[in-house]
N, C-alpha and C. Protein backbone atom coordinates (compact mmCIF):
# COMPACT_ATOMS: atom_id res chain seq x y z
N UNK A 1 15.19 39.51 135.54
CA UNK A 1 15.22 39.97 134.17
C UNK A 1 14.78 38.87 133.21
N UNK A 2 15.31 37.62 133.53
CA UNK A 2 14.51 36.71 132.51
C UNK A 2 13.12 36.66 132.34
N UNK A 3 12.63 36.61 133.52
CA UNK A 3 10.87 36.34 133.72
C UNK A 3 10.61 37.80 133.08
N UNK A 4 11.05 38.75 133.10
CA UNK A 4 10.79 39.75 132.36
C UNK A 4 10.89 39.72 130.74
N UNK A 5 11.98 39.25 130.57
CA UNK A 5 12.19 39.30 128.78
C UNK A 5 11.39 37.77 128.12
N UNK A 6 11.26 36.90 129.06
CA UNK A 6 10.10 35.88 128.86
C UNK A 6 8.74 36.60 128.37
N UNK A 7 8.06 37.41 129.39
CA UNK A 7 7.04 37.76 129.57
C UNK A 7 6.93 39.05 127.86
N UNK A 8 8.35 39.24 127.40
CA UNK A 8 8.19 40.35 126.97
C UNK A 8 8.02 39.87 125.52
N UNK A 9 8.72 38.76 125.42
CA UNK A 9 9.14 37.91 124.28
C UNK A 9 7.38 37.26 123.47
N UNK A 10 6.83 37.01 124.75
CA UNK A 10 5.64 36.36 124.59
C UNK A 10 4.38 37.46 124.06
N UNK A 11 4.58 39.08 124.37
CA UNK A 11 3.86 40.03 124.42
C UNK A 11 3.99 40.21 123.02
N UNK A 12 5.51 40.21 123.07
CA UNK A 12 5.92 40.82 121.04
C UNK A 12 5.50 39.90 120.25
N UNK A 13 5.46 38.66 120.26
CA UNK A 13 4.71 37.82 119.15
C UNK A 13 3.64 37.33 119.21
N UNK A 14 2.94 37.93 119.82
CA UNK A 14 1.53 37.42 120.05
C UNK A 14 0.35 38.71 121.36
N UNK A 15 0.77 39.65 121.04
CA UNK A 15 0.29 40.69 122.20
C UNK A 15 -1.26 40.25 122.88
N UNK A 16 -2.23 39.95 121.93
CA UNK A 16 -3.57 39.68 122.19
C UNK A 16 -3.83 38.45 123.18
N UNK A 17 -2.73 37.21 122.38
CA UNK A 17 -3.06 36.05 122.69
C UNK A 17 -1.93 35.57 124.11
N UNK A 18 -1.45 36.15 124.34
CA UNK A 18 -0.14 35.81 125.63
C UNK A 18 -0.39 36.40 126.84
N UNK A 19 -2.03 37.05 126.83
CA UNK A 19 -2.20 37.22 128.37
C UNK A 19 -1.16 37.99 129.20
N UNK A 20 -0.43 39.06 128.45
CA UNK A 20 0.51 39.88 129.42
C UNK A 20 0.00 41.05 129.15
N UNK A 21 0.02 41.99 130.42
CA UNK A 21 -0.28 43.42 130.09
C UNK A 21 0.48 44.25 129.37
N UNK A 22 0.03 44.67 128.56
CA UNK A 22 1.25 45.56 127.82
C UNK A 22 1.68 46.66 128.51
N UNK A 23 1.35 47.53 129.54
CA UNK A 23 1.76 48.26 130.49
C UNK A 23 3.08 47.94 131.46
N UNK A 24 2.75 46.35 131.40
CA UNK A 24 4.06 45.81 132.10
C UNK A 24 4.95 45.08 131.46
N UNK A 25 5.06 45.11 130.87
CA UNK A 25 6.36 45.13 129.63
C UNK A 25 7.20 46.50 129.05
N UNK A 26 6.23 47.71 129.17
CA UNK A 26 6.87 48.97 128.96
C UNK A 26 7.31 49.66 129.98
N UNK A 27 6.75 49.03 131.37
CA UNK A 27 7.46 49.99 132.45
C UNK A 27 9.18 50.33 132.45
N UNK A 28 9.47 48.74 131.72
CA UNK A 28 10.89 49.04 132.29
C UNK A 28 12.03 49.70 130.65
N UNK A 29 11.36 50.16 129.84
CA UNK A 29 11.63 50.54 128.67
C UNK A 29 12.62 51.88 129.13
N UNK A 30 12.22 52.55 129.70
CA UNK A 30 12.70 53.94 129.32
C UNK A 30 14.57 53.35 130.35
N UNK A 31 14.43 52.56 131.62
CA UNK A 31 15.49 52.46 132.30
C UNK A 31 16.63 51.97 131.57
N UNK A 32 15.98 50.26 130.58
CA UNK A 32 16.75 49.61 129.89
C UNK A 32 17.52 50.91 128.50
N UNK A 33 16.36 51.52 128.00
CA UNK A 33 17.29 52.28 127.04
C UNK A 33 18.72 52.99 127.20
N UNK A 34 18.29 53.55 128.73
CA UNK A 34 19.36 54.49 129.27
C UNK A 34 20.16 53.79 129.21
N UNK A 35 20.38 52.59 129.34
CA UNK A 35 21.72 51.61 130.39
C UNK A 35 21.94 51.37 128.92
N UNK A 36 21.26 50.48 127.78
CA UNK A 36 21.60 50.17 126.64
C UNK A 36 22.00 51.46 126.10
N UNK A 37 21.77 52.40 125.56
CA UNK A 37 22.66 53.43 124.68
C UNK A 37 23.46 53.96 125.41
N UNK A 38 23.68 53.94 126.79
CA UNK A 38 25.05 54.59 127.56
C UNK A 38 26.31 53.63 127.35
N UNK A 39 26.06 52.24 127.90
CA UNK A 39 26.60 51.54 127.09
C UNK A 39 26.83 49.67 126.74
N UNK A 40 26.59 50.16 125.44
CA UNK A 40 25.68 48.86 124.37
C UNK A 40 26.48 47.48 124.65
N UNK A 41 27.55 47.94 124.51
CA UNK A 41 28.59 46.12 124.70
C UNK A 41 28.15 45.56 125.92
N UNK A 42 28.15 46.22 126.84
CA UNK A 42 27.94 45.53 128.22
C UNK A 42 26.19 45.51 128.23
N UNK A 43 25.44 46.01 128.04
CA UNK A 43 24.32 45.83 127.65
C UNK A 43 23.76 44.35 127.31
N UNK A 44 24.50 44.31 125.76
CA UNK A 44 24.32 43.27 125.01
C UNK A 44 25.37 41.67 125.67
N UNK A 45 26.05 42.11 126.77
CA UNK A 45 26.50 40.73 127.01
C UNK A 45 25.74 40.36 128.13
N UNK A 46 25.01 41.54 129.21
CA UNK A 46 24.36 40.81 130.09
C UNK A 46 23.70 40.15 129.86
N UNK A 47 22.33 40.84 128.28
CA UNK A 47 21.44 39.83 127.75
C UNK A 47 22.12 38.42 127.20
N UNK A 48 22.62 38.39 127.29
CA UNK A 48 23.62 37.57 126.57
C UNK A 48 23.82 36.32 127.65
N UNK A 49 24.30 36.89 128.98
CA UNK A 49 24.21 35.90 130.06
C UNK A 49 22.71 35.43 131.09
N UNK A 50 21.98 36.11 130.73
CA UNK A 50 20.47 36.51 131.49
C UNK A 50 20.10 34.79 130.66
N UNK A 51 20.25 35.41 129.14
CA UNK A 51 19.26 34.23 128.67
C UNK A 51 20.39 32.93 128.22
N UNK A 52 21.14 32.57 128.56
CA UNK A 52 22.26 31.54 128.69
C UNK A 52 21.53 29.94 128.63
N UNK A 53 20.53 30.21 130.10
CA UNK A 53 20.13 28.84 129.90
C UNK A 53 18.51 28.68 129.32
N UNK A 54 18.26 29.47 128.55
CA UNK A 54 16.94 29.53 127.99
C UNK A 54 17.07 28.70 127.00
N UNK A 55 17.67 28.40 126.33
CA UNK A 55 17.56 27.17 124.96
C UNK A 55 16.66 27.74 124.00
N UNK A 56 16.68 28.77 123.83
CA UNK A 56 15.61 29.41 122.43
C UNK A 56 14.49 29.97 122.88
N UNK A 57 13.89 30.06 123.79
CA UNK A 57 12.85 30.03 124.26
C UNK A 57 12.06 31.74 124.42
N UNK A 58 11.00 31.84 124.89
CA UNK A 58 10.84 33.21 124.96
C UNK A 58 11.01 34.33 125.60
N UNK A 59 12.31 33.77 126.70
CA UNK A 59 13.39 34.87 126.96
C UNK A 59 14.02 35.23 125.75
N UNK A 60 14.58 34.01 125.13
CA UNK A 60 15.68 33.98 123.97
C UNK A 60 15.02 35.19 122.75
N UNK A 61 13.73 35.13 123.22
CA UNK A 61 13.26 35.63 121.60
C UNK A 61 13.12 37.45 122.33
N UNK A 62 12.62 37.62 123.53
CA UNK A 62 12.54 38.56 124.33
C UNK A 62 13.96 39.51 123.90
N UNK A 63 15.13 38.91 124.29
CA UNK A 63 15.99 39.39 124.18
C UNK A 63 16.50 40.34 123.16
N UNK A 64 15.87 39.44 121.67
CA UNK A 64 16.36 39.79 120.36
C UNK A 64 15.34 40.97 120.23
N UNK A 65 14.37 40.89 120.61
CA UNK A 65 13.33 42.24 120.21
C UNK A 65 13.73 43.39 121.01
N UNK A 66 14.27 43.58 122.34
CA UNK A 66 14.95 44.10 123.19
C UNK A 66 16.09 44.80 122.49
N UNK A 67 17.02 43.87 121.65
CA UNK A 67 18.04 44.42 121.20
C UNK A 67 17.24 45.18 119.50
N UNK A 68 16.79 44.90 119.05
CA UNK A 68 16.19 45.53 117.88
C UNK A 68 15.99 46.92 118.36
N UNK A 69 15.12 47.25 119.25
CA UNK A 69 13.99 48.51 119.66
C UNK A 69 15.52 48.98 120.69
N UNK A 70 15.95 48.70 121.01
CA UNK A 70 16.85 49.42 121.86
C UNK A 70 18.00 50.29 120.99
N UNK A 71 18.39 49.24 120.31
CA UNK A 71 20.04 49.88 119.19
C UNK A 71 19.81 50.25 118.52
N UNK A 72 19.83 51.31 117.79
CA UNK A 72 19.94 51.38 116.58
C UNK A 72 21.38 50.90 115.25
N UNK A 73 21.08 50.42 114.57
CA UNK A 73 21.95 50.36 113.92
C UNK A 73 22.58 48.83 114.66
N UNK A 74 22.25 48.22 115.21
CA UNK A 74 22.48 46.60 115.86
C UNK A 74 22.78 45.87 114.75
N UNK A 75 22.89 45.64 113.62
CA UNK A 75 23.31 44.81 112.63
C UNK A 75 24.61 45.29 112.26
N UNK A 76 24.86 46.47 112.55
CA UNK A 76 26.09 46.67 112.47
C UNK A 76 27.43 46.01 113.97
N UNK A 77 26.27 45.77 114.99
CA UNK A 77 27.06 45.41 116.28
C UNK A 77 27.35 44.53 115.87
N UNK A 78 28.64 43.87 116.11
CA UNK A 78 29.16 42.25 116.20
C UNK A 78 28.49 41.43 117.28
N UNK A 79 28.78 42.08 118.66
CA UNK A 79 27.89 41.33 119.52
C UNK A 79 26.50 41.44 119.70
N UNK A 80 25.78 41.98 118.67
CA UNK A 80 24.32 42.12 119.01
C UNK A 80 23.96 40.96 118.01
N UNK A 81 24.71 39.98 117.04
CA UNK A 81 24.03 39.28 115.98
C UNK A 81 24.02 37.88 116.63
N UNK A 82 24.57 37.17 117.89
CA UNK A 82 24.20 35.85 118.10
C UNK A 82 22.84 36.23 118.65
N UNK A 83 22.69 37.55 119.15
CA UNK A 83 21.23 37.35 120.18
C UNK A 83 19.82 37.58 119.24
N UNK A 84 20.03 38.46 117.71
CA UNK A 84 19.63 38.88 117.28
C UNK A 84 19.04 37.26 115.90
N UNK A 85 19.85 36.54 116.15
CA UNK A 85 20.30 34.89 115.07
C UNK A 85 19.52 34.28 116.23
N UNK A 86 19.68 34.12 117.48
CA UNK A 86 18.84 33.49 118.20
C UNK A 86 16.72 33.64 117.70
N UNK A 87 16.95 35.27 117.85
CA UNK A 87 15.23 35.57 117.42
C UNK A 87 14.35 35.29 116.65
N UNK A 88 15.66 35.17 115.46
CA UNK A 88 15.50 34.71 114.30
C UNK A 88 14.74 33.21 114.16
N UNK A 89 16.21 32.74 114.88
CA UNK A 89 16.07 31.02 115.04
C UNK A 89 14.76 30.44 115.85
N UNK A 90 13.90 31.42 116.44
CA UNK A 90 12.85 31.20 117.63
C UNK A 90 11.61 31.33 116.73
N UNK A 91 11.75 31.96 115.55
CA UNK A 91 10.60 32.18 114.50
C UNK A 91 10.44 31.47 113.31
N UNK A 92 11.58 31.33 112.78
CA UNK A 92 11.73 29.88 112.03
C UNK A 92 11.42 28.77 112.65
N UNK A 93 11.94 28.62 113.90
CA UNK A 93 11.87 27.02 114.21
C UNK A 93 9.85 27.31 114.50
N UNK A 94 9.65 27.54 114.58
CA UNK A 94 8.04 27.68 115.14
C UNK A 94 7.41 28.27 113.50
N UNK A 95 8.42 28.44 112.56
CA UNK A 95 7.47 27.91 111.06
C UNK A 95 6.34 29.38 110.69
N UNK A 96 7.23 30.54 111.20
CA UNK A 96 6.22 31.38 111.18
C UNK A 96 5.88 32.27 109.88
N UNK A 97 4.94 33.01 109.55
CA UNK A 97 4.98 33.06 108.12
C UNK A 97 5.70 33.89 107.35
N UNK A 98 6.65 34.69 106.43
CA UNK A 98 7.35 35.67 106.23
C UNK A 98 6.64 37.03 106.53
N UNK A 99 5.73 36.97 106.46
CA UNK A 99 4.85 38.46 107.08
C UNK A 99 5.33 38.78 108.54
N UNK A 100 5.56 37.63 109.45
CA UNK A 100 5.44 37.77 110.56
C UNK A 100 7.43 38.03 110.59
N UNK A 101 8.06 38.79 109.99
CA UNK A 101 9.77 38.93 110.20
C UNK A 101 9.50 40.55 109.75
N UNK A 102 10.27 41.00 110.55
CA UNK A 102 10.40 42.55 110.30
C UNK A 102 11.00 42.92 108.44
N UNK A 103 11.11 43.81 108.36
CA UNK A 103 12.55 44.33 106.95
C UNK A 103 13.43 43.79 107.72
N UNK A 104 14.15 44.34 108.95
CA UNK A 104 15.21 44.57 109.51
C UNK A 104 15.83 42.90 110.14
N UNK A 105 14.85 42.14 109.69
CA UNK A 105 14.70 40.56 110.25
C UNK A 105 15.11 39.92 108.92
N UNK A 106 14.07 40.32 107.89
CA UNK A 106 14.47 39.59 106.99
C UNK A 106 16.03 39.95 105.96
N UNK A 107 16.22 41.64 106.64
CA UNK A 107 17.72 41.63 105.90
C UNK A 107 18.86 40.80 106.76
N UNK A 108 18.83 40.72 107.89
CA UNK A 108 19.60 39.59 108.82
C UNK A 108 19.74 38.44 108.27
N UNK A 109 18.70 37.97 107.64
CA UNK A 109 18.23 36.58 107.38
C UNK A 109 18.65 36.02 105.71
N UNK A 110 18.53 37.05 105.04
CA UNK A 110 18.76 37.63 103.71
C UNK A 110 21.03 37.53 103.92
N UNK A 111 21.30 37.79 105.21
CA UNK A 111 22.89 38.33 105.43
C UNK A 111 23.34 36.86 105.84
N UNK A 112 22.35 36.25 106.33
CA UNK A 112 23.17 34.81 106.74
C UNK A 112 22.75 33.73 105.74
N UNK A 113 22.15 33.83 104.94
CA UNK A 113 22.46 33.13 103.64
C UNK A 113 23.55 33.02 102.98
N UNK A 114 23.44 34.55 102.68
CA UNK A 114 24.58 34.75 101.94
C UNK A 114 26.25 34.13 102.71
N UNK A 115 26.21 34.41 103.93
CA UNK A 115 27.28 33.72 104.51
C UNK A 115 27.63 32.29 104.32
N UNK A 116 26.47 32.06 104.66
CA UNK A 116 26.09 29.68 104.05
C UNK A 116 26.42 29.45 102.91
N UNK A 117 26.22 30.50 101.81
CA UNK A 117 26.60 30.12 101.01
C UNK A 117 25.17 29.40 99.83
């Protein structure tokens, strides 16, 4: 599953330029949905342990797009916001431009300000 959400991570921010087929990144879409909306907590902690030792990387970012397109309503999950703060943190740190953050990215982002203060 990592080499998968690696591969998937790399497709979503860059589809043209990351040399992955986009065919194989969607095969496993329809399985993951089932398992994610049947049920989401355990869902969201496997990703959670899958990408553990990724350090930010493009599992890490894989993950968060995974949890976006999968949940609906994920900003409301408690456990969907470290993985979702990780994605975040994978696009900032790489300086990317505000065009390149969803609405649904930049109201996250817009929510942890406000927390900082």
């Amino acid at each position: 599953m990592a080499g998968w959400l690696e591969k998937f991570g790399r497709y979503t921010l860059g589809p043209f330029d990351s040399r992955v087929d986009g065919m194989e990144v969607v095969t496993r879409f329809d399985e993951l949905r089932d398992y994610a909306t049947a049920d989401p907590d355990g869902f969201l902690a496997e990703l959670q342990a899958v990408i553990a030792g990724d350090d930010g990387g493009f599992a890490t970012y894989g993950a968060a797009c995974l949890v976006w397109q999968m949940l609906d309503y994920c900003l409301w999950r408690p456990a969907a916001l470290p993985l979702l703060d990780a994605g975040l943190d994978f696009k900032l740190d790489r300086g990317l431009r505000p065009e390149m953050f969803s609405a649904d990215e930049r109201t996250r982002l817009a929510e942890r300000r406000a927390q900082q203060g």
